[in-house]
PDB file of N, CA and C in Angstrom:
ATOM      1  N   UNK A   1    -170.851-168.117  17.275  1.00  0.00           N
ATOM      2  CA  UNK A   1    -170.349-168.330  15.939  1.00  0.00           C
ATOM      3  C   UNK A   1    -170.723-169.738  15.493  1.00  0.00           C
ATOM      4  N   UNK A   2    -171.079-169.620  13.936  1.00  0.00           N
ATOM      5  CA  UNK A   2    -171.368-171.069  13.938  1.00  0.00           C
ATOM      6  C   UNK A   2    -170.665-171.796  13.388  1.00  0.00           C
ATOM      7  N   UNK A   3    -169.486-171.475  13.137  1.00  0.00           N
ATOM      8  CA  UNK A   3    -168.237-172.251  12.104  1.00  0.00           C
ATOM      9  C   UNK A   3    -167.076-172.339  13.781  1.00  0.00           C
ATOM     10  N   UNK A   4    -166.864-173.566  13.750  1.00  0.00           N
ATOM     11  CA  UNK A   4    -166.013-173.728  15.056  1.00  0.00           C
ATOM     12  C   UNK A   4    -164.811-174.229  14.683  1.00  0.00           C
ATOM     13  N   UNK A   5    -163.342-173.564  14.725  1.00  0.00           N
ATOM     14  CA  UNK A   5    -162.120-173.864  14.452  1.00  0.00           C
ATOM     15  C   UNK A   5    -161.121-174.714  15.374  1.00  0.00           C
ATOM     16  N   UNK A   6    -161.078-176.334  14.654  1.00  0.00           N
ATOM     17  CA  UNK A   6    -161.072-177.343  16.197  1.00  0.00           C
ATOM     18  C   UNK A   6    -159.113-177.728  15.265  1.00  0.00           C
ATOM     19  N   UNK A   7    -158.396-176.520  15.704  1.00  0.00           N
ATOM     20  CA  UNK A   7    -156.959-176.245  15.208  1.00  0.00           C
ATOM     21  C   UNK A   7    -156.109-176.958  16.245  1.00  0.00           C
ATOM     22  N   UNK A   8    -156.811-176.351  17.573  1.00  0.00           N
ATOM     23  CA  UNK A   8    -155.839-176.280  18.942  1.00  0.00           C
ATOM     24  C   UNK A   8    -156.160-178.225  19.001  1.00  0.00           C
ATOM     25  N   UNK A   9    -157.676-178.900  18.694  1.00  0.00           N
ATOM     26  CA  UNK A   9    -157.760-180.368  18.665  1.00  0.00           C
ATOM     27  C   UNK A   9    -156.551-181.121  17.973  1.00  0.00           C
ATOM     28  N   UNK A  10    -156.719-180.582  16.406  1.00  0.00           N
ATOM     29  CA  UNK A  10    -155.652-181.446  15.365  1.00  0.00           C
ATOM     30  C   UNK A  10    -154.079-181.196  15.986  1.00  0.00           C
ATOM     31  N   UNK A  11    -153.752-180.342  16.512  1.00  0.00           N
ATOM     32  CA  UNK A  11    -152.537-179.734  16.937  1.00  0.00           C
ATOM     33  C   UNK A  11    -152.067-181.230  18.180  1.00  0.00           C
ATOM     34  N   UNK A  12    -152.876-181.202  18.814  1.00  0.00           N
ATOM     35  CA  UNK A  12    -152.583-181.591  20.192  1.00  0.00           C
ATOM     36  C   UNK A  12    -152.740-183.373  19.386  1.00  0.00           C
ATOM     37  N   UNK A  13    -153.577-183.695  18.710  1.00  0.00           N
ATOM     38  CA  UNK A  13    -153.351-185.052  18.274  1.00  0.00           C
ATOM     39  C   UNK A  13    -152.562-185.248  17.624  1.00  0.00           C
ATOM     40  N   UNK A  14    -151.892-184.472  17.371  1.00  0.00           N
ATOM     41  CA  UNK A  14    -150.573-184.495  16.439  1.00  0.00           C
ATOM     42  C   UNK A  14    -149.571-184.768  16.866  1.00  0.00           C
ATOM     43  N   UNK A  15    -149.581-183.892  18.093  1.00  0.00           N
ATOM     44  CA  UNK A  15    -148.397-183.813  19.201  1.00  0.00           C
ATOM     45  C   UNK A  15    -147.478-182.760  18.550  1.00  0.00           C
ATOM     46  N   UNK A  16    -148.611-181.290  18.113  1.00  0.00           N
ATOM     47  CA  UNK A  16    -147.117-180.408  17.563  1.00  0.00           C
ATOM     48  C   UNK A  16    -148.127-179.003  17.988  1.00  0.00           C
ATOM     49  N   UNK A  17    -146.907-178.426  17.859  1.00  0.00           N
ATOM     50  CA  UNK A  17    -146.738-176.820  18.604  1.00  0.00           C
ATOM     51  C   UNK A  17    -147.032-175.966  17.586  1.00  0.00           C
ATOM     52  N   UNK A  18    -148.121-175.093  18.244  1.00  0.00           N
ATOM     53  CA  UNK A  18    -148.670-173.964  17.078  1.00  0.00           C
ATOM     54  C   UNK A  18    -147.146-173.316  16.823  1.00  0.00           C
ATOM     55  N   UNK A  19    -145.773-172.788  17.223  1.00  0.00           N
ATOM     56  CA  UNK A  19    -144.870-172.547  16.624  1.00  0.00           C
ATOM     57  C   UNK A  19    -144.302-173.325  15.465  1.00  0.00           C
ATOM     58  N   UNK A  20    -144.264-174.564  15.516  1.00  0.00           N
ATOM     59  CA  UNK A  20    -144.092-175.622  14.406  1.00  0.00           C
ATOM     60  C   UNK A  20    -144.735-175.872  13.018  1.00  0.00           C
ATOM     61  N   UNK A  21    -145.902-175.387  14.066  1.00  0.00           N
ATOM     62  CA  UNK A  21    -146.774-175.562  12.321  1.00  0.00           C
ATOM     63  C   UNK A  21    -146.830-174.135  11.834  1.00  0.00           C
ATOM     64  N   UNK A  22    -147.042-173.183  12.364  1.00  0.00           N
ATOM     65  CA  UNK A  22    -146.856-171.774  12.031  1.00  0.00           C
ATOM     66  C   UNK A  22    -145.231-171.791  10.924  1.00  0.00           C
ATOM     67  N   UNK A  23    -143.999-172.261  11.355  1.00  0.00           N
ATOM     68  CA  UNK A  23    -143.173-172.026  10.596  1.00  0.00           C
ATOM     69  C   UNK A  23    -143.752-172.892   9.202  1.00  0.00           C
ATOM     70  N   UNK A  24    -143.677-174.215   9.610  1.00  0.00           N
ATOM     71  CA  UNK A  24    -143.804-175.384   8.476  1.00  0.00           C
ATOM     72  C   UNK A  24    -145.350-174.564   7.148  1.00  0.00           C
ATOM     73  N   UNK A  25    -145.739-173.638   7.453  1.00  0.00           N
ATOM     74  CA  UNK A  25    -146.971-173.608   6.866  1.00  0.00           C
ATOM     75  C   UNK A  25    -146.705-171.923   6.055  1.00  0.00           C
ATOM     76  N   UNK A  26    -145.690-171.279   6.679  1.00  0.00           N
ATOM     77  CA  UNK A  26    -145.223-170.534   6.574  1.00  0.00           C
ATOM     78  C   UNK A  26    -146.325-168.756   7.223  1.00  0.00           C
ATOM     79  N   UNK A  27    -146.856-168.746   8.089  1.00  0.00           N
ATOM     80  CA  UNK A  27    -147.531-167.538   8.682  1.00  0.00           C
ATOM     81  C   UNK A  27    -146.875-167.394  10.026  1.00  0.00           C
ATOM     82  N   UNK A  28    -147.360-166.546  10.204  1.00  0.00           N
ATOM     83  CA  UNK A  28    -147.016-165.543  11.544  1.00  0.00           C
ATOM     84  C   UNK A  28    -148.029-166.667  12.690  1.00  0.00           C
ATOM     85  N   UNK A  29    -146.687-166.724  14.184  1.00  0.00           N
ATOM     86  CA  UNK A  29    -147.632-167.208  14.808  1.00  0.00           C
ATOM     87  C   UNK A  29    -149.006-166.481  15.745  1.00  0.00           C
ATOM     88  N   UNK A  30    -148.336-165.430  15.348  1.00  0.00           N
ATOM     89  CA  UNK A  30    -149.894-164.199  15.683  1.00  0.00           C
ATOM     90  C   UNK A  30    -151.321-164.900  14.618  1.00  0.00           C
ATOM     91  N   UNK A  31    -151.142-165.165  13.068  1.00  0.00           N
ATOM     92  CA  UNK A  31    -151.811-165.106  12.497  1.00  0.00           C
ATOM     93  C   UNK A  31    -152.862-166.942  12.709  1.00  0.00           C
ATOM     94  N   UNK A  32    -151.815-167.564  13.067  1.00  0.00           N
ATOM     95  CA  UNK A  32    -151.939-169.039  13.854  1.00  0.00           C
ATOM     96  C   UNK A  32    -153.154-168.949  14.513  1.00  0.00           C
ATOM     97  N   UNK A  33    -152.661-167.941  16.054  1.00  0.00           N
ATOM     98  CA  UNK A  33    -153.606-167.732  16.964  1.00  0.00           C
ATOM     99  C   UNK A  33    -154.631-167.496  16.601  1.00  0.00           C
ATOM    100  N   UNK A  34    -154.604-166.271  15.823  1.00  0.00           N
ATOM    101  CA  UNK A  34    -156.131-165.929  15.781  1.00  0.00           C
ATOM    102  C   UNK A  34    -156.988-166.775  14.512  1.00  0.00           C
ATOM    103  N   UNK A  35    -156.572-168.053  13.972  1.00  0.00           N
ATOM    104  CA  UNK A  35    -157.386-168.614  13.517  1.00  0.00           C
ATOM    105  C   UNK A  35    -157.468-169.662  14.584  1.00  0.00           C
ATOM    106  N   UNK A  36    -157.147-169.936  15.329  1.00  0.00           N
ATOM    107  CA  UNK A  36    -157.446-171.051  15.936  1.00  0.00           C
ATOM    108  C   UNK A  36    -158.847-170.465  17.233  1.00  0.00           C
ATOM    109  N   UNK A  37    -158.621-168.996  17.046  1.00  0.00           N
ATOM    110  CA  UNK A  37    -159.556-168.770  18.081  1.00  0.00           C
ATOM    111  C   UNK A  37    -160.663-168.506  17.249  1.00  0.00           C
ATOM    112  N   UNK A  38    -160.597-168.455  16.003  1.00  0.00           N
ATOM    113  CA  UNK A  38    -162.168-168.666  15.578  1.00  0.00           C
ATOM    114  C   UNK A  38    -162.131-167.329  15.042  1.00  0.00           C
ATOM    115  N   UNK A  39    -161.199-165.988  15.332  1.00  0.00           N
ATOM    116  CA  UNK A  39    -161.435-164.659  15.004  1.00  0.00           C
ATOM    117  C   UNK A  39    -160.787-164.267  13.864  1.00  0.00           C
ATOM    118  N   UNK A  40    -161.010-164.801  12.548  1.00  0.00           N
ATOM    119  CA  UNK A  40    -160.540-164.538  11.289  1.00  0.00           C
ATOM    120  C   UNK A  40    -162.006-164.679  10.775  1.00  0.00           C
ATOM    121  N   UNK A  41    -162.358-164.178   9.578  1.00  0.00           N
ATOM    122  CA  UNK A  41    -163.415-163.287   9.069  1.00  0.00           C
ATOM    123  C   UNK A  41    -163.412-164.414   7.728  1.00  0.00           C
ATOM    124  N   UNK A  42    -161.904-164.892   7.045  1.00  0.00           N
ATOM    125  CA  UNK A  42    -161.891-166.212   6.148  1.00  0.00           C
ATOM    126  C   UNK A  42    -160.621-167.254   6.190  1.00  0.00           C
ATOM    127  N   UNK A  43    -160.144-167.790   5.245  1.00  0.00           N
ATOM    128  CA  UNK A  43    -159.559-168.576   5.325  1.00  0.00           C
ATOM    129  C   UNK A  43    -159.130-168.979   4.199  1.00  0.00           C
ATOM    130  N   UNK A  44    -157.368-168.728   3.331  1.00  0.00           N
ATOM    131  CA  UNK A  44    -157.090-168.646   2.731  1.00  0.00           C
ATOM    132  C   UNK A  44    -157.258-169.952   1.650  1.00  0.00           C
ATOM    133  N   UNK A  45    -157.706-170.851   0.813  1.00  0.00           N
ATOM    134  CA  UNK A  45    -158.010-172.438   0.516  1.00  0.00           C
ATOM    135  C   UNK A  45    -156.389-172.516   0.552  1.00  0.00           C
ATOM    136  N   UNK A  46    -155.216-172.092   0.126  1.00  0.00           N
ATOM    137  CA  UNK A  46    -153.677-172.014   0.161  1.00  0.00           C
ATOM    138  C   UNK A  46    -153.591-172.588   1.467  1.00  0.00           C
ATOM    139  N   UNK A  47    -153.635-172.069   2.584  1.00  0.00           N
ATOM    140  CA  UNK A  47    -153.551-172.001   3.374  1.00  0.00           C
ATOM    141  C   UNK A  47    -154.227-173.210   4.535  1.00  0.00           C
ATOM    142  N   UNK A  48    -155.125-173.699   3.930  1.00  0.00           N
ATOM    143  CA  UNK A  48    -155.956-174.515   4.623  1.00  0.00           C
ATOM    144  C   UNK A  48    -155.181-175.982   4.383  1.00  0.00           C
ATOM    145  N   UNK A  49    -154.568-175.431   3.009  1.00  0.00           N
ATOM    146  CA  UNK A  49    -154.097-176.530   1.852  1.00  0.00           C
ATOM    147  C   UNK A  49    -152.940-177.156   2.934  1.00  0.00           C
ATOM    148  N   UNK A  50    -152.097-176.121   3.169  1.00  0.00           N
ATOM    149  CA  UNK A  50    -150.968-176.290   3.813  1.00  0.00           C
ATOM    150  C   UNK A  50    -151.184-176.541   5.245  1.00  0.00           C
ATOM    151  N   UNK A  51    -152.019-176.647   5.521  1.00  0.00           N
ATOM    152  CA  UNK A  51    -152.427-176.857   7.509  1.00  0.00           C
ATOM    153  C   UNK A  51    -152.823-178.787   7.411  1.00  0.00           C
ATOM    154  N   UNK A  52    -153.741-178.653   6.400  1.00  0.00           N
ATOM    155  CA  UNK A  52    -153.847-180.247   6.107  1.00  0.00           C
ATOM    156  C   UNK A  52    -153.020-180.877   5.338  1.00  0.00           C
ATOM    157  N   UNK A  53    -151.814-180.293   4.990  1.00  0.00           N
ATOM    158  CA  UNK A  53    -150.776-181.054   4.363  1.00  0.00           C
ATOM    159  C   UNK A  53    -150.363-181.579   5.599  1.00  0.00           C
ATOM    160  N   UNK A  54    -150.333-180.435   6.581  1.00  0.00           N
ATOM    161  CA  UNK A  54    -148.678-180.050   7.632  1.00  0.00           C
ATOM    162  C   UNK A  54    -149.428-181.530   8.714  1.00  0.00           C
ATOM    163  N   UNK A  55    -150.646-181.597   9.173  1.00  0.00           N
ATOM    164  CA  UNK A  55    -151.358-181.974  10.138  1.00  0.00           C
ATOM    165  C   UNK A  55    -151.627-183.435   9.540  1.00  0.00           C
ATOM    166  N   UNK A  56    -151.925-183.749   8.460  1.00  0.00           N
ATOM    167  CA  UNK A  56    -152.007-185.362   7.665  1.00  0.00           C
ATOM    168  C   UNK A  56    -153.682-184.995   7.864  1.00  0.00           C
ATOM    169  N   UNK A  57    -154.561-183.927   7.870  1.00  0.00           N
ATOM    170  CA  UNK A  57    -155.677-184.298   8.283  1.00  0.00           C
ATOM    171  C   UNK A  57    -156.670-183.884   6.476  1.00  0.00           C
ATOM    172  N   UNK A  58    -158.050-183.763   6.876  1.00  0.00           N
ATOM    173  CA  UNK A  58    -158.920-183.014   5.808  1.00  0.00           C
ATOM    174  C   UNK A  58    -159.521-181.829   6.564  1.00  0.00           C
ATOM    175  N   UNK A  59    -160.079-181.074   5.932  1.00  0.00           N
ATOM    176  CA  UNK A  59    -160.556-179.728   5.920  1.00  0.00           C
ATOM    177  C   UNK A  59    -161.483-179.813   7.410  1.00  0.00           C
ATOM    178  N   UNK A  60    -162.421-181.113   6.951  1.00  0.00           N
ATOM    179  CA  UNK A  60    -163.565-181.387   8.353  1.00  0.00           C
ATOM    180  C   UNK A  60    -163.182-181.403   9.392  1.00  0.00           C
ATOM    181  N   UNK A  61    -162.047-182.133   9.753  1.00  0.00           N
ATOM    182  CA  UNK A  61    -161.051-182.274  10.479  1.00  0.00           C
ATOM    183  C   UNK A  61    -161.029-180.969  11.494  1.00  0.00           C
ATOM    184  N   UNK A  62    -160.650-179.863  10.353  1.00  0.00           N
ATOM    185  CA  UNK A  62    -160.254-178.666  11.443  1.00  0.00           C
ATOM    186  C   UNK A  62    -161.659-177.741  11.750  1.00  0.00           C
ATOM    187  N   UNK A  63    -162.725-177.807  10.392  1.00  0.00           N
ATOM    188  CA  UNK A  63    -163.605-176.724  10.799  1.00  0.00           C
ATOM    189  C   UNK A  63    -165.079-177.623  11.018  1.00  0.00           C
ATOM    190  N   UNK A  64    -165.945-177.412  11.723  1.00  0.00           N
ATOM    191  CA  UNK A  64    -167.291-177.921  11.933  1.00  0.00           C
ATOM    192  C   UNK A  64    -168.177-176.481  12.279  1.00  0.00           C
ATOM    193  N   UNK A  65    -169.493-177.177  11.712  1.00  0.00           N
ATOM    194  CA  UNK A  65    -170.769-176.222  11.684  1.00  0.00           C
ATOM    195  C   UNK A  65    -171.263-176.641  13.071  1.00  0.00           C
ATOM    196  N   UNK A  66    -171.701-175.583  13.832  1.00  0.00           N
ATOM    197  CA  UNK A  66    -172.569-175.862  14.905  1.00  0.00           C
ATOM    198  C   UNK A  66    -173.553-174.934  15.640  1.00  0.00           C
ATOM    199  N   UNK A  67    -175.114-175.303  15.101  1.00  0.00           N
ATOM    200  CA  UNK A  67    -176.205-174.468  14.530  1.00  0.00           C
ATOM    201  C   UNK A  67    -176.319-173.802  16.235  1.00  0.00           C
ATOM    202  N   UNK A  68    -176.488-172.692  15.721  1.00  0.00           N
ATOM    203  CA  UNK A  68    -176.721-171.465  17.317  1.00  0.00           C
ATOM    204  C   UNK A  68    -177.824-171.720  18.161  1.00  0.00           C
TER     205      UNK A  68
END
């Protein structure tokens, strides 16, 4: 894949728990997981909105290109 979802990175520099931000952001922590594993198809801009609110970060932050 060439879009790499670096969630589980911002999480851990944060010092917070995919349950934490899952509530604070308001999704399912099923739905958490599977963006952090890269296996979501898109990505809501709402949603992204609220991950880089929740995290203090920018968009780059969580997603990077990395050519196959």
């Amino acid at each position: 894949m060439a879009i790499v979802v670096n969630l589980d990175v911002m999480l851990a520099k944060r010092k917070m728990k995919s349950k934490d931000l899952a509530d604070a952001i308001g999704i399912s922590e099923t739905n958490l997981s599977l963006l952090k594993q890269g296996r979501v198809k898109g990505v809501r801009f709402n949603t992204l909105e609220a991950i880089c609110k929740a995290l203090e970060c920018q968009p780059g932050d969580l997603l990077e290109y990395r050519a196959d």
